[in-house]
C-alpha atoms as a PDB file:
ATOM      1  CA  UNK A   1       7.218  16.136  -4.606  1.00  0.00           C
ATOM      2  CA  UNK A   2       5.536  15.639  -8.147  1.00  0.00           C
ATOM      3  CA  UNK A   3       1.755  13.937  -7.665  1.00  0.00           C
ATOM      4  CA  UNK A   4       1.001  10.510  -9.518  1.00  0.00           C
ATOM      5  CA  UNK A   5      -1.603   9.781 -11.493  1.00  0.00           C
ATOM      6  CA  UNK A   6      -3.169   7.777  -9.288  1.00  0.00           C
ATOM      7  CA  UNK A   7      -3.052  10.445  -6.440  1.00  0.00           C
ATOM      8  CA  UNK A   8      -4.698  13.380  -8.621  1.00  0.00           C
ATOM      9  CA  UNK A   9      -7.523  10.854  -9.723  1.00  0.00           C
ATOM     10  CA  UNK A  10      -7.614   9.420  -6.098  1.00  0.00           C
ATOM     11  CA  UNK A  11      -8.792  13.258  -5.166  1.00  0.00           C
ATOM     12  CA  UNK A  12     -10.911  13.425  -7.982  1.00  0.00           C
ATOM     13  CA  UNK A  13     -13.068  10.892  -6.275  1.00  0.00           C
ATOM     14  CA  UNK A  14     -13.623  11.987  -2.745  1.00  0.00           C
ATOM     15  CA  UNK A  15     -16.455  13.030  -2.083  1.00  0.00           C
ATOM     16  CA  UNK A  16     -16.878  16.627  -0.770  1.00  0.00           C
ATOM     17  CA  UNK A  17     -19.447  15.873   2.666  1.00  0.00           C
ATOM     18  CA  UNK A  18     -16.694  12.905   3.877  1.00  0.00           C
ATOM     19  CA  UNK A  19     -14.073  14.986   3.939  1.00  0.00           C
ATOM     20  CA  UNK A  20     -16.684  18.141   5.148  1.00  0.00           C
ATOM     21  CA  UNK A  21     -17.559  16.238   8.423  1.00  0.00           C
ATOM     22  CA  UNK A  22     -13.587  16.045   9.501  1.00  0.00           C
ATOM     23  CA  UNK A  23     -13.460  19.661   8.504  1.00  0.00           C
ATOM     24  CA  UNK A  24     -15.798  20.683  10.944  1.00  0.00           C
ATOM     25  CA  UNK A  25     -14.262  18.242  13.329  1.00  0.00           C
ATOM     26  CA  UNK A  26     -10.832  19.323  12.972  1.00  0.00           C
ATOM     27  CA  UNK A  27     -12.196  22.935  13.385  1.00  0.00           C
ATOM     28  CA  UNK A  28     -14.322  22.628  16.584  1.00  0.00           C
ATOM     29  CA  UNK A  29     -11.544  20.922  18.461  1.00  0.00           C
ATOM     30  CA  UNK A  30      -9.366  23.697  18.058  1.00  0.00           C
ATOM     31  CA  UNK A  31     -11.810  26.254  19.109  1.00  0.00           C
ATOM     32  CA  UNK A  32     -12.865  27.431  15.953  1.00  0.00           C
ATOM     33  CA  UNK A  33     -16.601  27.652  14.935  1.00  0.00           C
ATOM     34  CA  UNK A  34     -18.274  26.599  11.608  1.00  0.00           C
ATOM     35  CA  UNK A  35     -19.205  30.048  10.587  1.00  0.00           C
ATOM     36  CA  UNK A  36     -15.235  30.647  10.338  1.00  0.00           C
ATOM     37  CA  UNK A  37     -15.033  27.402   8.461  1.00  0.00           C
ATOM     38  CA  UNK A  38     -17.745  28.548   5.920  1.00  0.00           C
ATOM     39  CA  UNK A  39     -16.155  31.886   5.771  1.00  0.00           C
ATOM     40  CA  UNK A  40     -13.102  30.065   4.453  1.00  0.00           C
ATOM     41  CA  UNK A  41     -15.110  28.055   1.990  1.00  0.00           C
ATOM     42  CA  UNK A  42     -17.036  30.624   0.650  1.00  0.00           C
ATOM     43  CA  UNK A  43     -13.784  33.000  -0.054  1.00  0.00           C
ATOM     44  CA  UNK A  44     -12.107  30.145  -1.744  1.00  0.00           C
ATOM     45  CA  UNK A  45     -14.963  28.541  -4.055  1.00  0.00           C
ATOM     46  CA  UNK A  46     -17.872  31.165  -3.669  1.00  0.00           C
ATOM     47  CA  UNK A  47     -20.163  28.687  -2.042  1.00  0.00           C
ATOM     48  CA  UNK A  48     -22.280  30.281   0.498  1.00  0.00           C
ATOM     49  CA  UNK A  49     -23.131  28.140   3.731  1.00  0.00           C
ATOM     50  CA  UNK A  50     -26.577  27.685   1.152  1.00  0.00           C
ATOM     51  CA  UNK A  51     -24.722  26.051  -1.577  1.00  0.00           C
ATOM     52  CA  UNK A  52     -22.221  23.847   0.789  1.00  0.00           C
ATOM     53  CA  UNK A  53     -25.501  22.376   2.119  1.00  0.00           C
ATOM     54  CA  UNK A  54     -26.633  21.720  -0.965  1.00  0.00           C
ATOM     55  CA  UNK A  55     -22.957  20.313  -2.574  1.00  0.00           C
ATOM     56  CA  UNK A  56     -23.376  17.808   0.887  1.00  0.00           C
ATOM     57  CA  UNK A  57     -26.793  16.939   0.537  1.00  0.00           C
ATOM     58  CA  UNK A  58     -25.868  15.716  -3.380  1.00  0.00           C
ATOM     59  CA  UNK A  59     -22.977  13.955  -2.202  1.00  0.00           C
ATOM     60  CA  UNK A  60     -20.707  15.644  -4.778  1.00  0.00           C
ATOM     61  CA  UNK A  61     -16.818  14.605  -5.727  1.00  0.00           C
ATOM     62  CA  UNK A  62     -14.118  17.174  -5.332  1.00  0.00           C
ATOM     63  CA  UNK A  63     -14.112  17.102  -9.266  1.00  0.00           C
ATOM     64  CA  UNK A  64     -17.545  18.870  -8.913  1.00  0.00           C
ATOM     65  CA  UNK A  65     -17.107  20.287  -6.249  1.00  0.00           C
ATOM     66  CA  UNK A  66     -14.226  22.546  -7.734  1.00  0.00           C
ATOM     67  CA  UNK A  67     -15.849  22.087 -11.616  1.00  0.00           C
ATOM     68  CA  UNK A  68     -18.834  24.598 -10.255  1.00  0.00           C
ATOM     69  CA  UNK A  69     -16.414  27.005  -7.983  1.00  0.00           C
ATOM     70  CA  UNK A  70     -16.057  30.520  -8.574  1.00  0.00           C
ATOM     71  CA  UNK A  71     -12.370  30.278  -7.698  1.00  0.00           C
ATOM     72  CA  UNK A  72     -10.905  33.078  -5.878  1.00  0.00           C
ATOM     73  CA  UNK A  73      -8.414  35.006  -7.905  1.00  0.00           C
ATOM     74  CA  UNK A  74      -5.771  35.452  -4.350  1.00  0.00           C
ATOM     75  CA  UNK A  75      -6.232  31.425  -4.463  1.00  0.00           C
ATOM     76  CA  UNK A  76      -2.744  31.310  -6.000  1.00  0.00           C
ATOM     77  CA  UNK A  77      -1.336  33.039  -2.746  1.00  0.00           C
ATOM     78  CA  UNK A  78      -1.467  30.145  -0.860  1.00  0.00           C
ATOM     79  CA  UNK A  79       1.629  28.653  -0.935  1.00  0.00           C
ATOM     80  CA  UNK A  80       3.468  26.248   1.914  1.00  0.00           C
ATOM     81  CA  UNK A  81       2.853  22.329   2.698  1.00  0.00           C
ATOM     82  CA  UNK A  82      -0.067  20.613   3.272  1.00  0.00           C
ATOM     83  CA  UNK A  83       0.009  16.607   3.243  1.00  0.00           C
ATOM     84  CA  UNK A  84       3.588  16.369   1.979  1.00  0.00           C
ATOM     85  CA  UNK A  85       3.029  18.297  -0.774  1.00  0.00           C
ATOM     86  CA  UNK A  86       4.377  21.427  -1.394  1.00  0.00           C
ATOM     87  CA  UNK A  87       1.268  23.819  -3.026  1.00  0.00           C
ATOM     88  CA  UNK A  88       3.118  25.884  -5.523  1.00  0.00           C
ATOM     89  CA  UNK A  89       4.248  22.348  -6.658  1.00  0.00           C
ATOM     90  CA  UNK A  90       1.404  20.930  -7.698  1.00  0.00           C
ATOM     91  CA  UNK A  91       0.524  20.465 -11.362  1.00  0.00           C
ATOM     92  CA  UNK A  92      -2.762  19.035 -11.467  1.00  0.00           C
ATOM     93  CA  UNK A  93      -4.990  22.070 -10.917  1.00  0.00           C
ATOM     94  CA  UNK A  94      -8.316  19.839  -9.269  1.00  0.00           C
ATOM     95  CA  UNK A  95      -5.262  18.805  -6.503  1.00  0.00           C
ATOM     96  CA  UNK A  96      -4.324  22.039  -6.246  1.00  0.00           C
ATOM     97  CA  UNK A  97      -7.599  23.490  -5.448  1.00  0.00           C
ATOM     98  CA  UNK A  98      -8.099  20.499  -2.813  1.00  0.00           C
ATOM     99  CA  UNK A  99      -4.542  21.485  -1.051  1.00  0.00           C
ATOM    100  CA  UNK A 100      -5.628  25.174  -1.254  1.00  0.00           C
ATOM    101  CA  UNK A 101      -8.853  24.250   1.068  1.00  0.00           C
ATOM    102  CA  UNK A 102      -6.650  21.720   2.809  1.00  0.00           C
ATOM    103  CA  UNK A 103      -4.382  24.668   3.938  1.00  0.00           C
ATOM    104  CA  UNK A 104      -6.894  27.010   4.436  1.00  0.00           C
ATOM    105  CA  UNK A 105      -8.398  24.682   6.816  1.00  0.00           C
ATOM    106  CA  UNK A 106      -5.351  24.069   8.633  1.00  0.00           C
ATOM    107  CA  UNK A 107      -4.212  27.734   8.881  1.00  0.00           C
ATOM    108  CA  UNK A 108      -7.880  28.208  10.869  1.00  0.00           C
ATOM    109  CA  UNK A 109      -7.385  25.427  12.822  1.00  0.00           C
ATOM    110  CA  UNK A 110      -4.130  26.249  13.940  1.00  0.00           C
ATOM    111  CA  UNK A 111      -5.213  29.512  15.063  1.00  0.00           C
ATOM    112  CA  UNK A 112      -4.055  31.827  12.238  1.00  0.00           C
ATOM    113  CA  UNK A 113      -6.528  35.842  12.258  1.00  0.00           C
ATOM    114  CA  UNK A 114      -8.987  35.364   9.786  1.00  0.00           C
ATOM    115  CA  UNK A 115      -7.672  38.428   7.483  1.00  0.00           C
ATOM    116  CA  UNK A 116      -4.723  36.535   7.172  1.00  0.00           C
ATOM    117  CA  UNK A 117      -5.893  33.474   5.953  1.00  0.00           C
ATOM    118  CA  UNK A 118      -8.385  35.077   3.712  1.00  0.00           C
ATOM    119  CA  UNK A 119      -5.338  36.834   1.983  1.00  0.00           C
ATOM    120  CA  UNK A 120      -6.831  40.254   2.895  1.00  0.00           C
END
């Protein structure tokens, strides 16, 4: 399933704390904590808990969010489907980097070890 246009700029737009707060949400409930959720931030983007603060408190966009990322290089082993959208699919690299956090989150949510959703 190809993205649109629409979609890719759609992500583009959201801003990083809106979607942070269900993170932590999502998290929580399923008896994760938010040091394992900033763990998983800072290996994908190289944001320490520091900088995420920071990103929140400026009420970033994905775009800039992922503009000022240090991507990780094992990024592109995330593979699978996350919203209807299968990862290895996706064209648009700014979607791509939101799916890969998207995924990431989920994996931790659902209970997944840590060195296996860090790609370790």
């Amino acid at each position: 399933m190809a993205t649109t246009p629409e979609h890719d700029r759609r992500i583009a737009e959201i801003k990083f704390y809106s979607v942070y707060l269900h993170y932590v949400s999502k998290v929580e409930k399923k008896g994760r904590t938010i040091e394992e959720l900033h763990t998983v931030i800072e290996w994908l983007t190289g944001y320490n808990e520091t900088k995420v603060k920071t990103l929140i408190e400026e009420k970033v966009t994905f775009e800039i969010f992922f503009k000022q990322a240090q991507l990780n290089p094992n990024a592109k082993l995330i593979k699978g489907v996350i919203c209807g959208y299968r990862i290895e699919d996706i064209q648009t690299p700014l979607t791509k980097q939101a799916r890969y956090l998207d995924k990431l989150i989920e994996e931790l949510s659902r209970g997944r070890k840590m060195e296996k959703i860090l790609r370790t």
